[in-house]
C-alpha atoms as a PDB file:
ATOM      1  CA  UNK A   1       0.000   0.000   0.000  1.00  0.00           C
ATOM      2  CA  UNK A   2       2.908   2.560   0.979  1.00  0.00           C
ATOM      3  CA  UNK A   3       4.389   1.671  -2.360  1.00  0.00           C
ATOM      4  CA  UNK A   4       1.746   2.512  -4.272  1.00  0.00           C
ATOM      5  CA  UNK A   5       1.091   5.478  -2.977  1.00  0.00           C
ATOM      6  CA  UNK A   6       5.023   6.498  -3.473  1.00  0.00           C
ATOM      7  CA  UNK A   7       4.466   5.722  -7.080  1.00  0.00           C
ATOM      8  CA  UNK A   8       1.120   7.787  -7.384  1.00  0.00           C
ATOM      9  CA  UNK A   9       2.953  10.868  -5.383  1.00  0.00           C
ATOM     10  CA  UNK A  10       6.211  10.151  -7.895  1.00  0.00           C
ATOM     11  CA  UNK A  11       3.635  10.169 -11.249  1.00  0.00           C
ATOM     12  CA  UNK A  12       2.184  13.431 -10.085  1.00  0.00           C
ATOM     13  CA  UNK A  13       4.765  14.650  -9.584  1.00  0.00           C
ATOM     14  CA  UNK A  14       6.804  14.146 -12.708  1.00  0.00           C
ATOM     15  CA  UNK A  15       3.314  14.969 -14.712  1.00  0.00           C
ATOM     16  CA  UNK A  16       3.607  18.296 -12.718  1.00  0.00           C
ATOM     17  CA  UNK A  17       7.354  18.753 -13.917  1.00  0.00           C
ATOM     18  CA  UNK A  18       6.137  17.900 -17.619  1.00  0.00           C
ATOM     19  CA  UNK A  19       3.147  20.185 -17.566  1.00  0.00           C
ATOM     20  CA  UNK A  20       5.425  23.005 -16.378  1.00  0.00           C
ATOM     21  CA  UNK A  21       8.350  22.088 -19.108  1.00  0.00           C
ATOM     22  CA  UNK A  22       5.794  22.792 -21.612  1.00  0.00           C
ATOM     23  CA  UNK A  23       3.908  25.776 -20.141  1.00  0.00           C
ATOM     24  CA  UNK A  24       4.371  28.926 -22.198  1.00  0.00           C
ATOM     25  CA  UNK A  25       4.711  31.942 -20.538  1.00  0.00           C
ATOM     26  CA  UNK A  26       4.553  35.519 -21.406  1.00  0.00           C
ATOM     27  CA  UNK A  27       7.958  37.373 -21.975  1.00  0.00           C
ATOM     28  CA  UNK A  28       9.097  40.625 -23.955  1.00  0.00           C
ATOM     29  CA  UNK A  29      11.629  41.419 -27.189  1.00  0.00           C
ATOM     30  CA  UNK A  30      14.229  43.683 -25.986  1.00  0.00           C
ATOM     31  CA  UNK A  31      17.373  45.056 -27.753  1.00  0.00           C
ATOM     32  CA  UNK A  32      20.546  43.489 -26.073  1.00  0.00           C
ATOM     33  CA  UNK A  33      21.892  47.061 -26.069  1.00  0.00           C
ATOM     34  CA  UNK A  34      20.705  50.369 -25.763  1.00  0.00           C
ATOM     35  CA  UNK A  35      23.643  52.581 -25.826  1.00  0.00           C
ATOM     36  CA  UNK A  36      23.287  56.462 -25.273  1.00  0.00           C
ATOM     37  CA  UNK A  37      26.253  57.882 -27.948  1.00  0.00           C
ATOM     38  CA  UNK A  38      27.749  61.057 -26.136  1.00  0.00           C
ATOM     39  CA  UNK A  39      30.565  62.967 -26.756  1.00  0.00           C
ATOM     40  CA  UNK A  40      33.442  62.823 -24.430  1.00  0.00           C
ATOM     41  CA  UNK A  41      34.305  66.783 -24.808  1.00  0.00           C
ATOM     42  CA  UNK A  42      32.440  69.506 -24.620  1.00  0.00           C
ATOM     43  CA  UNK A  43      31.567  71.582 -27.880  1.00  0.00           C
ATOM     44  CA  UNK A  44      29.497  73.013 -29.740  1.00  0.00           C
ATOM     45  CA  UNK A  45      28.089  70.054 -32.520  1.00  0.00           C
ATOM     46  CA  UNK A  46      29.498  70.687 -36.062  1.00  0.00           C
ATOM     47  CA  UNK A  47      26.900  68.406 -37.734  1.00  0.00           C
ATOM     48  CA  UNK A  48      24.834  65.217 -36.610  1.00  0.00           C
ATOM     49  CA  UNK A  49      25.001  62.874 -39.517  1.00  0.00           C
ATOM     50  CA  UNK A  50      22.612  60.318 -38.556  1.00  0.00           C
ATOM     51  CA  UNK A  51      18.678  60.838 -37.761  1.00  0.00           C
ATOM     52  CA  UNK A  52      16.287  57.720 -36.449  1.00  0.00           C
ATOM     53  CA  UNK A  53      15.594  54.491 -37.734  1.00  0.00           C
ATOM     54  CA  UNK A  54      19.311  54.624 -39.851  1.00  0.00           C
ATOM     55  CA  UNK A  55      20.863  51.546 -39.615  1.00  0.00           C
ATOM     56  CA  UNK A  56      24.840  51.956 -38.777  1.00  0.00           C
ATOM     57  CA  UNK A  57      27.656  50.348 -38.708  1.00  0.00           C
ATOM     58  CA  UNK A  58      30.376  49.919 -36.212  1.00  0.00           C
ATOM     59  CA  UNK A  59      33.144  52.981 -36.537  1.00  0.00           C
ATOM     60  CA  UNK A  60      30.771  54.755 -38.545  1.00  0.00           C
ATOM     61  CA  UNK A  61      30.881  58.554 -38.139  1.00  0.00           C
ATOM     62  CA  UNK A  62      27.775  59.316 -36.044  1.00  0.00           C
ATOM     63  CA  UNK A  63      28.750  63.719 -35.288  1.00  0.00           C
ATOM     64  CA  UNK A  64      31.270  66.015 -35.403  1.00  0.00           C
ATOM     65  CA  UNK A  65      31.926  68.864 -32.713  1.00  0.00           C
ATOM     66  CA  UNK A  66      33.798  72.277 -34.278  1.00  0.00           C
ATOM     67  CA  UNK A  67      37.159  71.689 -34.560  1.00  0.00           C
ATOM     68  CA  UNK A  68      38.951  74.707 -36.747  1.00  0.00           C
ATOM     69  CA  UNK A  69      41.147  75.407 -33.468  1.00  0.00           C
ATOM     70  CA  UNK A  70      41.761  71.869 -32.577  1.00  0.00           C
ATOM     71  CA  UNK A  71      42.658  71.631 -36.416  1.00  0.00           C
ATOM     72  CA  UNK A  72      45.071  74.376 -37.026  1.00  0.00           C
ATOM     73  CA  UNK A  73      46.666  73.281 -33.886  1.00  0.00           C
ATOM     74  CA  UNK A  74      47.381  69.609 -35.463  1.00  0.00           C
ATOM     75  CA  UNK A  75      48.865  71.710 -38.716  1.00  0.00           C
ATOM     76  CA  UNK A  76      51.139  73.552 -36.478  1.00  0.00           C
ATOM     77  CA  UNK A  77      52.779  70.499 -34.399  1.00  0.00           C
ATOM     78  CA  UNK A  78      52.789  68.737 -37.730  1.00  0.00           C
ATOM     79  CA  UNK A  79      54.772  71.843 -39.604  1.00  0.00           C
ATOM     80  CA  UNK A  80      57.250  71.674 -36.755  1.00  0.00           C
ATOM     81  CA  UNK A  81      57.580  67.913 -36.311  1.00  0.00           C
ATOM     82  CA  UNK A  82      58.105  67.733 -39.819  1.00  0.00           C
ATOM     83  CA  UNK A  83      60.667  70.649 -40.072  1.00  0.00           C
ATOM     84  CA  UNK A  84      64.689  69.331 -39.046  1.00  0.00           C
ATOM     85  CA  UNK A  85      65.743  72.245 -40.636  1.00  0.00           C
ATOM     86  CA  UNK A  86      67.351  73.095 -37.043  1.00  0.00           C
ATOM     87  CA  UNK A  87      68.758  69.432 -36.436  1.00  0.00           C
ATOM     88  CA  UNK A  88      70.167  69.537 -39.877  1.00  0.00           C
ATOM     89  CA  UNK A  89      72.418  72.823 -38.533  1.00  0.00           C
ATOM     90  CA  UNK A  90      73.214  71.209 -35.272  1.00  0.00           C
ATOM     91  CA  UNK A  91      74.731  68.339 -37.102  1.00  0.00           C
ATOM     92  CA  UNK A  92      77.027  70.252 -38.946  1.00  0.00           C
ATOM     93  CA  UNK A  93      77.816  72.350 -36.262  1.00  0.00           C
ATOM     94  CA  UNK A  94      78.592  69.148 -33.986  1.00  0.00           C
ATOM     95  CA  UNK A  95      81.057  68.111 -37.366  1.00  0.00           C
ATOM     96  CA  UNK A  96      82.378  71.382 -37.688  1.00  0.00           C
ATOM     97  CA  UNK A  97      83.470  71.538 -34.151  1.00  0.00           C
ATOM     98  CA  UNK A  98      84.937  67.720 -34.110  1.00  0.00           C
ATOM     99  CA  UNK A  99      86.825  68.758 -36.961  1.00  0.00           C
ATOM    100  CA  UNK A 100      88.284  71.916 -35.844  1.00  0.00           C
ATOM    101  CA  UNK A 101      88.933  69.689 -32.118  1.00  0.00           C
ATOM    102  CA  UNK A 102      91.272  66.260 -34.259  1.00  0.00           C
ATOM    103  CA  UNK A 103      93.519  69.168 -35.923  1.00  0.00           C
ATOM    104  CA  UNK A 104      93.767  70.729 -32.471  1.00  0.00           C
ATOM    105  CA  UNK A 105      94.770  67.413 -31.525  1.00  0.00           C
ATOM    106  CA  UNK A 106      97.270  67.270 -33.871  1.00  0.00           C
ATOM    107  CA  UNK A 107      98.431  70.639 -33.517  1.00  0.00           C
ATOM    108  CA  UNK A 108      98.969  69.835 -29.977  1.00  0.00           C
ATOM    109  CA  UNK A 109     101.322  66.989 -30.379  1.00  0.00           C
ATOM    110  CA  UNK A 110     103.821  69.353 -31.765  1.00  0.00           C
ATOM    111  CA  UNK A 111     103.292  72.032 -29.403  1.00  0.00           C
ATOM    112  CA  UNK A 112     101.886  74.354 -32.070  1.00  0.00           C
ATOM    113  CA  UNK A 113      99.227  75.457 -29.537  1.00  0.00           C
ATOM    114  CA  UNK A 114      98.996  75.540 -26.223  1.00  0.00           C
ATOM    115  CA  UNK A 115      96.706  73.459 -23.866  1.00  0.00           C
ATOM    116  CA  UNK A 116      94.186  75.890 -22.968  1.00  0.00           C
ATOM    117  CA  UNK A 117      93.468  76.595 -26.811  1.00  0.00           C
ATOM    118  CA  UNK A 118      92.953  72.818 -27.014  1.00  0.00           C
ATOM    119  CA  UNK A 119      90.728  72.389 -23.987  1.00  0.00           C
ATOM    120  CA  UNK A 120      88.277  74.944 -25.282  1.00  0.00           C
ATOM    121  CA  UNK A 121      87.959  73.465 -28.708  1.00  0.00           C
ATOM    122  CA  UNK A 122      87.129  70.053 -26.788  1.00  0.00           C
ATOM    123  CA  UNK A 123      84.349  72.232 -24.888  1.00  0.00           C
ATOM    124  CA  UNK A 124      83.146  73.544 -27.697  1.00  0.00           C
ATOM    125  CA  UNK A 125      82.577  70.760 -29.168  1.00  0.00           C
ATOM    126  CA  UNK A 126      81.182  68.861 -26.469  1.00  0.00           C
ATOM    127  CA  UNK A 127      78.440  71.956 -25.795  1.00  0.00           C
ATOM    128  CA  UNK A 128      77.748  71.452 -30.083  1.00  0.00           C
ATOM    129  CA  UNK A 129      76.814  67.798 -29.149  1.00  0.00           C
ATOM    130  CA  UNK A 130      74.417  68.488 -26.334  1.00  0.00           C
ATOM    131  CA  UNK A 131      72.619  71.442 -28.331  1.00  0.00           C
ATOM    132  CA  UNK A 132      72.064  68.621 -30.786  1.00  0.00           C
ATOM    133  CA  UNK A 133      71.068  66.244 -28.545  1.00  0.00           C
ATOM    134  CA  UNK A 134      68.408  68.953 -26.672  1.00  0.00           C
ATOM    135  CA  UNK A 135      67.109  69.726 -30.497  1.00  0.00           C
ATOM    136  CA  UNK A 136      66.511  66.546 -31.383  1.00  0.00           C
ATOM    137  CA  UNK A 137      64.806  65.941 -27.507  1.00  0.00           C
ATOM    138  CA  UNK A 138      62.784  68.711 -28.740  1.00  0.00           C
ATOM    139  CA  UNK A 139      61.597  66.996 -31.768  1.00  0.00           C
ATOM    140  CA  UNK A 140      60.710  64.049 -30.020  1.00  0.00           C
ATOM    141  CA  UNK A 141      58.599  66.096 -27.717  1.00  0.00           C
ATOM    142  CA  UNK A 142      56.824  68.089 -30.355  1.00  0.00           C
ATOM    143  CA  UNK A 143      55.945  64.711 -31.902  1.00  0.00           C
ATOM    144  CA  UNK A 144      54.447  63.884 -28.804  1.00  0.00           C
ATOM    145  CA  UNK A 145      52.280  66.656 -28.760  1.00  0.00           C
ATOM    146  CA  UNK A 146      51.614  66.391 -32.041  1.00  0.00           C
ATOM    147  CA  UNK A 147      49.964  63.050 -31.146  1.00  0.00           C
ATOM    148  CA  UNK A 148      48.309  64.014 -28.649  1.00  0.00           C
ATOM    149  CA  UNK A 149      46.803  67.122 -30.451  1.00  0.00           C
ATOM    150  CA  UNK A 150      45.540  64.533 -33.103  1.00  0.00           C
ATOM    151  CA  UNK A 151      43.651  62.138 -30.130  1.00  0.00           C
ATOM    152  CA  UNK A 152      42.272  65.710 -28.872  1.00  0.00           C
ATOM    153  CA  UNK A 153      41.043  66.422 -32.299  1.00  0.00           C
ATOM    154  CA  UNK A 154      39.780  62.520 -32.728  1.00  0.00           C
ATOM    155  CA  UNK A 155      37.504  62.401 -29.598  1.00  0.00           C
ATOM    156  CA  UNK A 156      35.724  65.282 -31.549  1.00  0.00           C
ATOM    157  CA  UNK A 157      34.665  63.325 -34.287  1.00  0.00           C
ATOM    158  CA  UNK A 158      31.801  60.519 -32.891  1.00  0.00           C
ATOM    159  CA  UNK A 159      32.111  57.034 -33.881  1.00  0.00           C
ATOM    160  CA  UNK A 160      28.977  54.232 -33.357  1.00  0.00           C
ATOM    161  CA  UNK A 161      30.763  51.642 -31.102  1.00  0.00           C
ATOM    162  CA  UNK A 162      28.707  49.076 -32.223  1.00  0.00           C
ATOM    163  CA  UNK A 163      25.984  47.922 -35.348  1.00  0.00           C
ATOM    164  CA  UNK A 164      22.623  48.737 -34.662  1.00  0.00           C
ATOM    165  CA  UNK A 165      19.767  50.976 -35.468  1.00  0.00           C
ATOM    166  CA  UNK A 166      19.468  54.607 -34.180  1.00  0.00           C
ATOM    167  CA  UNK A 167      15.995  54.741 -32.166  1.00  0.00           C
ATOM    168  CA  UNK A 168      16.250  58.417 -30.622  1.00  0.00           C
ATOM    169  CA  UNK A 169      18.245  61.801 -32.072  1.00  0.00           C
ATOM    170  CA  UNK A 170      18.260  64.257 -29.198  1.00  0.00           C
ATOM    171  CA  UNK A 171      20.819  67.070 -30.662  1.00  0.00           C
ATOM    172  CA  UNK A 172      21.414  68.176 -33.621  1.00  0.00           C
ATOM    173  CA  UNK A 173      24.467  70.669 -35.297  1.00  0.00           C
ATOM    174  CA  UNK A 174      24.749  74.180 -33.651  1.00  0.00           C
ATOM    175  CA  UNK A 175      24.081  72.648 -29.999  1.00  0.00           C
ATOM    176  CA  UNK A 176      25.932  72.661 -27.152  1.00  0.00           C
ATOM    177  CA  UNK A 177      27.023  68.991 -26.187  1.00  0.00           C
ATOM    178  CA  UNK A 178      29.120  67.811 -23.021  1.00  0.00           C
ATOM    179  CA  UNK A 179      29.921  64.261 -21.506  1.00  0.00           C
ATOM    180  CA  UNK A 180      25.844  63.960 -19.462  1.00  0.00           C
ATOM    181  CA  UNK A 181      24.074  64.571 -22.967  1.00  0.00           C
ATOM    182  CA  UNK A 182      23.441  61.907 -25.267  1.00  0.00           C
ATOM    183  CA  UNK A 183      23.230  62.776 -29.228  1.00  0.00           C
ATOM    184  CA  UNK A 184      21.549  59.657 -30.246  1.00  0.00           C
ATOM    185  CA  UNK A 185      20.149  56.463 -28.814  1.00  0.00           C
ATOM    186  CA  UNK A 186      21.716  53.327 -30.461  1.00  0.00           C
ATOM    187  CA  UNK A 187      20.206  49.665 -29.843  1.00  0.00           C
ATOM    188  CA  UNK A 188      21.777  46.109 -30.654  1.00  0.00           C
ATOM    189  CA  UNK A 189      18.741  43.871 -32.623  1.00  0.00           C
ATOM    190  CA  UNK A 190      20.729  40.890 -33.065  1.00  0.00           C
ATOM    191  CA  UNK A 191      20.756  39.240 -30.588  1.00  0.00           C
ATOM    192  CA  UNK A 192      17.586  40.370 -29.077  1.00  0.00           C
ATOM    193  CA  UNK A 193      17.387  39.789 -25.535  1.00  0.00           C
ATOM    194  CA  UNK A 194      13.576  37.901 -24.498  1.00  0.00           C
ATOM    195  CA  UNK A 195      12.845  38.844 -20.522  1.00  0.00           C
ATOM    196  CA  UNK A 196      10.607  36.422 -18.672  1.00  0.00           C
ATOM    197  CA  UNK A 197       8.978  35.378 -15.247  1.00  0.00           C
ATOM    198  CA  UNK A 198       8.880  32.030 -14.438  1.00  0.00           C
ATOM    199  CA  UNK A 199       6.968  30.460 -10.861  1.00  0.00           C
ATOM    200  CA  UNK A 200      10.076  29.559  -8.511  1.00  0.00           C
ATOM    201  CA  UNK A 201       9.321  26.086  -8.849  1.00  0.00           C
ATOM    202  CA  UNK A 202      11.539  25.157 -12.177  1.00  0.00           C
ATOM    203  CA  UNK A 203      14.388  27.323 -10.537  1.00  0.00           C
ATOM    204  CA  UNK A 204      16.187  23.979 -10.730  1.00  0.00           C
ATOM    205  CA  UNK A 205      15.340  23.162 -14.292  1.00  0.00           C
ATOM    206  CA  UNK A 206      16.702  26.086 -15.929  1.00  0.00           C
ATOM    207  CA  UNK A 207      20.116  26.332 -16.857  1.00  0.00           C
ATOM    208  CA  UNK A 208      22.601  28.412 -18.732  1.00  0.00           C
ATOM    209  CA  UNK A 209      22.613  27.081 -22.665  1.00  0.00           C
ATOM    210  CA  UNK A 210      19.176  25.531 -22.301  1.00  0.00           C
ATOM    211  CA  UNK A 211      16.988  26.071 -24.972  1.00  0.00           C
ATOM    212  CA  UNK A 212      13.897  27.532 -25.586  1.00  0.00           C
ATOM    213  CA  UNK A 213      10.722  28.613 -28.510  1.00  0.00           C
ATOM    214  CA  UNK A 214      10.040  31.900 -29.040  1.00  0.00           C
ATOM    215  CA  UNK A 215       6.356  33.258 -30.449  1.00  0.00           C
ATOM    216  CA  UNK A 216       6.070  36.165 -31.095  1.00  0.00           C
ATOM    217  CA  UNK A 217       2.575  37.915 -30.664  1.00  0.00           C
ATOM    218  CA  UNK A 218       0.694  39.287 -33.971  1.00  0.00           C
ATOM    219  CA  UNK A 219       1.637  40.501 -36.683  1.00  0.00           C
ATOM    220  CA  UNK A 220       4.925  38.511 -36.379  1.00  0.00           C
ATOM    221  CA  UNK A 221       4.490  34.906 -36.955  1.00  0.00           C
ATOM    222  CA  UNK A 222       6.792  31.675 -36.399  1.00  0.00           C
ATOM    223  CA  UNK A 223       8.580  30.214 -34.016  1.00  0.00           C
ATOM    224  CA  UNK A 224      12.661  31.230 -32.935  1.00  0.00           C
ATOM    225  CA  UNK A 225      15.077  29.169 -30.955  1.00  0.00           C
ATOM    226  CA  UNK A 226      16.392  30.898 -28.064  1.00  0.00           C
ATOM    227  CA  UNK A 227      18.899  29.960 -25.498  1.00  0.00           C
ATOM    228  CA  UNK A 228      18.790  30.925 -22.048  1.00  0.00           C
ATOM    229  CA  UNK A 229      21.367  33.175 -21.081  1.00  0.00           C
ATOM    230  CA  UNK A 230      20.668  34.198 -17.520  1.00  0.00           C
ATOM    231  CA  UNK A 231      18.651  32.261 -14.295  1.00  0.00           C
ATOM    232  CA  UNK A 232      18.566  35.433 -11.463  1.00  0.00           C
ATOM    233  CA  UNK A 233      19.640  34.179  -8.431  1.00  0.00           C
ATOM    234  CA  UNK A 234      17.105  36.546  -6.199  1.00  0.00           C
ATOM    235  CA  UNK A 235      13.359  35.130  -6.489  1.00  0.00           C
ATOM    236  CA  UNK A 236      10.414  37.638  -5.957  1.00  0.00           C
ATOM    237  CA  UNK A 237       8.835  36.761  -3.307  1.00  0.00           C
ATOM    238  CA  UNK A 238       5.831  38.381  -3.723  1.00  0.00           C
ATOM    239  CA  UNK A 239       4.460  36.987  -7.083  1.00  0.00           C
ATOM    240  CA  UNK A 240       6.780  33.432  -6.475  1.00  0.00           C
ATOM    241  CA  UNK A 241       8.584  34.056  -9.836  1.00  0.00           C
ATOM    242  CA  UNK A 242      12.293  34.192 -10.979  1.00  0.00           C
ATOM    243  CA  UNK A 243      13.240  36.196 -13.768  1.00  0.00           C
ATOM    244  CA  UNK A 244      15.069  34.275 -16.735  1.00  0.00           C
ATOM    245  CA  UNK A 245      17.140  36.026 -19.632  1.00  0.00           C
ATOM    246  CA  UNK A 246      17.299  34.722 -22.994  1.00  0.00           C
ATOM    247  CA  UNK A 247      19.421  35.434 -26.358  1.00  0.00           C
ATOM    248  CA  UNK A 248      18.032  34.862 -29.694  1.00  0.00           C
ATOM    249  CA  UNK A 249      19.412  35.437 -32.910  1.00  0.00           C
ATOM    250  CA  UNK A 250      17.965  37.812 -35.255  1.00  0.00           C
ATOM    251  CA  UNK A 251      20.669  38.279 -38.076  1.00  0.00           C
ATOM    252  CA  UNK A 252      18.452  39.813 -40.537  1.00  0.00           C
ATOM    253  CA  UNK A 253      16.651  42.216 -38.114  1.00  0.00           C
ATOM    254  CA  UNK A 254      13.440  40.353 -39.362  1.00  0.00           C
ATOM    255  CA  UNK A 255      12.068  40.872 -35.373  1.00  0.00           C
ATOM    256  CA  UNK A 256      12.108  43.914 -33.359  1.00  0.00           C
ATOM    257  CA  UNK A 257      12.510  45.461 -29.806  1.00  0.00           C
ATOM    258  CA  UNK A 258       9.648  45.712 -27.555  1.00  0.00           C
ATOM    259  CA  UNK A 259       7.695  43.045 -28.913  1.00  0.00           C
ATOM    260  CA  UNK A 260       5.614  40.876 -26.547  1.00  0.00           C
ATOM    261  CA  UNK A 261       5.955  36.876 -26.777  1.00  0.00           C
ATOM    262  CA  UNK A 262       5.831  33.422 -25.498  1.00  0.00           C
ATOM    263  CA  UNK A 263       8.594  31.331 -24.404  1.00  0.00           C
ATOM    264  CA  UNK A 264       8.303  27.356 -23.843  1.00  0.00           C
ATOM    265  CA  UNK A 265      11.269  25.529 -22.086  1.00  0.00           C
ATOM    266  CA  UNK A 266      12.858  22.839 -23.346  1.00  0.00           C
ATOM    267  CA  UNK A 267      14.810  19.912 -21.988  1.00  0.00           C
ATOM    268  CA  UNK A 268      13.190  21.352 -18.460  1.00  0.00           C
ATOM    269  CA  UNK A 269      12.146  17.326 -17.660  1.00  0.00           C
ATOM    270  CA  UNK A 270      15.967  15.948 -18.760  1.00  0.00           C
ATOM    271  CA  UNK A 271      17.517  19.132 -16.826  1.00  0.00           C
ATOM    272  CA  UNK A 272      15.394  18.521 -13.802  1.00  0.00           C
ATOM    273  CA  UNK A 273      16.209  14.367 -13.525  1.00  0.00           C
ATOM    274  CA  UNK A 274      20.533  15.401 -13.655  1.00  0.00           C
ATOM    275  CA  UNK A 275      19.563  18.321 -10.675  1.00  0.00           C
ATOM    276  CA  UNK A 276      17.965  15.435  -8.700  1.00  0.00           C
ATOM    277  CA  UNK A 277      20.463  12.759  -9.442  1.00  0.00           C
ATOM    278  CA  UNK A 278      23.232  14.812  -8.478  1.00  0.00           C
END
C-alpha cells in the first residue's frame, strides 16, 4: 500500500514537472543594447550625420563637434615635427666643431698650440653635441604633442561603437554637447534579448545554454530558438517568480525590440532528472 502510494505521489509529480516544461509563458523582445552615444568633450556640434531608424555600422561617423582650433593646432605640431631644418644645422655644427677639435689634436702633439686653446675646442665641441642632442629631444617632444593634439582632435569626431539601429536623435548641429548629454540612442537587434517570469518552482530546471521557442505575438508569426542566457539568483517573493534572460538570434533584423511573446522551455524534464540525481 505505501508503495503505491510512493508511485502515485512520484507520477504526479513528474506529470507536474512535464506540464510546467511545456507551459508557455509571457515574456518581452528587448534590444541586447541600448547605448546612449555622447561625446566625451564639450563643444558646440558641427553636424549630426545620422537621424532615427538609420541603420549603422560599427566605426561609422555618427557627429562632429567644431574643430577649426583643434585643427590648425594639429597643422602647427605637424609643420614643426616635420621641419629638421634646425637638427640639420646642429649636425654640422657638432662636425664642424669635431673637426676643428682632431687638428687641435694634432696641432697639440707638436706644441703648435697651447693646452688651454685645445681644452676649449674640446668644450666647444662637447656643448655642439648636447645642443644637438636637446634639439633633437625637442623633436621628439613636439611629436608627442603632435599626437596628442591629433587624439584631442579625434575624440571630436563621434564614432557608433557598435551595429545597430538609431531609435532616438536628441541634438542636432549648432548645440551645445558635453559628456551627461546623449546625441543619439543606439540599440543592438541581433541578438535580441527575451525577458521572462517564471513560478520559482523550475528554478532547478533552468540552466545556462538551455533552450527555448520563441512566439512572437501578432503581426509577427513563427517560431525562434532561443537559449537561455541568464537564471537570477534573487526570487520575488511576492508573485513566487524568478526572472530568466534569454538570447536569440535575429541576423536579418526580421524581429524587433519591444515586442511581446511566449517562451516554452525545453529539456526542463531531462535538466530537472541530472539536478535530482546529483
Amino acid at each position: 500500500m505505501y508503495l503505491r502510494c510512493l508511485a502515485l505521489s512520484f507520477a504526479s509529480l513528474m506529470l507536474q514537472v512535464t506540464e510546467a516544461s511545456a507551459a508557455a509563458y509571457d515574456c518581452v523582445i528587448d534590444p541586447s543594447k541600448e547605448i546612449r552615444i555622447a561625446s566625451p568633450v564639450r563643444g558646440i556640434l558641427d553636424e549630426v550625420l545620422v537621424d532615427r531608424g538609420e541603420k549603422v555600422e560599427k566605426g561609422q561617423v555618427i557627429a562632429r563637434l567644431k574643430s577649426s582650433v583643434e585643427s590648425t593646432t594639429v597643422d602647427l605640431l605637424k609643420l614643426r615635427a616635420e621641419n629638421s631644418a634646425l637638427i640639420d644645422v646642429e649636425r654640422e655644427q657638432v662636425a664642424l666643431s669635431g673637426k676643428s677639435l682632431q687638428r687641435a689634436q694634432r696641432l697639440r702633439q707638436t706644441n703648435a698650440i697651447s693646452q688651454q686653446q685645445l681644452d676649449e675646442l674640446d668644450a666647444d665641441h662637447r656643448i655642439q653635441q648636447r645642443e644637438l642632442a636637446q634639439v633633437r629631444q625637442n623633436q621628439r617632444v613636439t611629436e608627442m604633442e603632435l599626437a596628442r593634439a591629433k587624439a584631442e582632435l579625434d575624440l571630436r569626431t563621434i564614432r557608433s561603437p557598435n551595429d545597430g539601429i538609431i531609435v532616438e536623435r536628441a541634438l542636432s548641429g549648432g548645440e551645445f554637447v558635453n559628456e551627461d548629454a546623449h546625441i543619439v540612442v543606439l540599440v543592438t537587434l541581433d541578438p535580441l534579448y527575451v525577458e521572462t517570469f517564471v513560478p520559482v518552482g523550475m528554478y532547478r530546471s533552468l540552466h545556462t545554454g538551455q533552450s527555448a521557442t520563441v512566439e512572437p505575438v501578432a503581426p509577427f508569426e513563427g517560431r525562434y530558438p532561443a537559449q537561455v542566457k541568464v537564471v537570477d539568483s534573487v526570487f520575488d517573493a511576492a508573485s513566487g517568480t524568478v526572472g530568466v534572460r534569454l538570447e536569440m538570434p535575429n541576423q536579418d533584423h526580421k524581429l524587433p525590440g519591444g515586442l511581446r511573446c511566449k517562451v516554452t522551455f525545453e529539456e526542463s524534464l531531462a535538466a530537472g532528472s541530472e539536478t535530482a540525481g546529483k
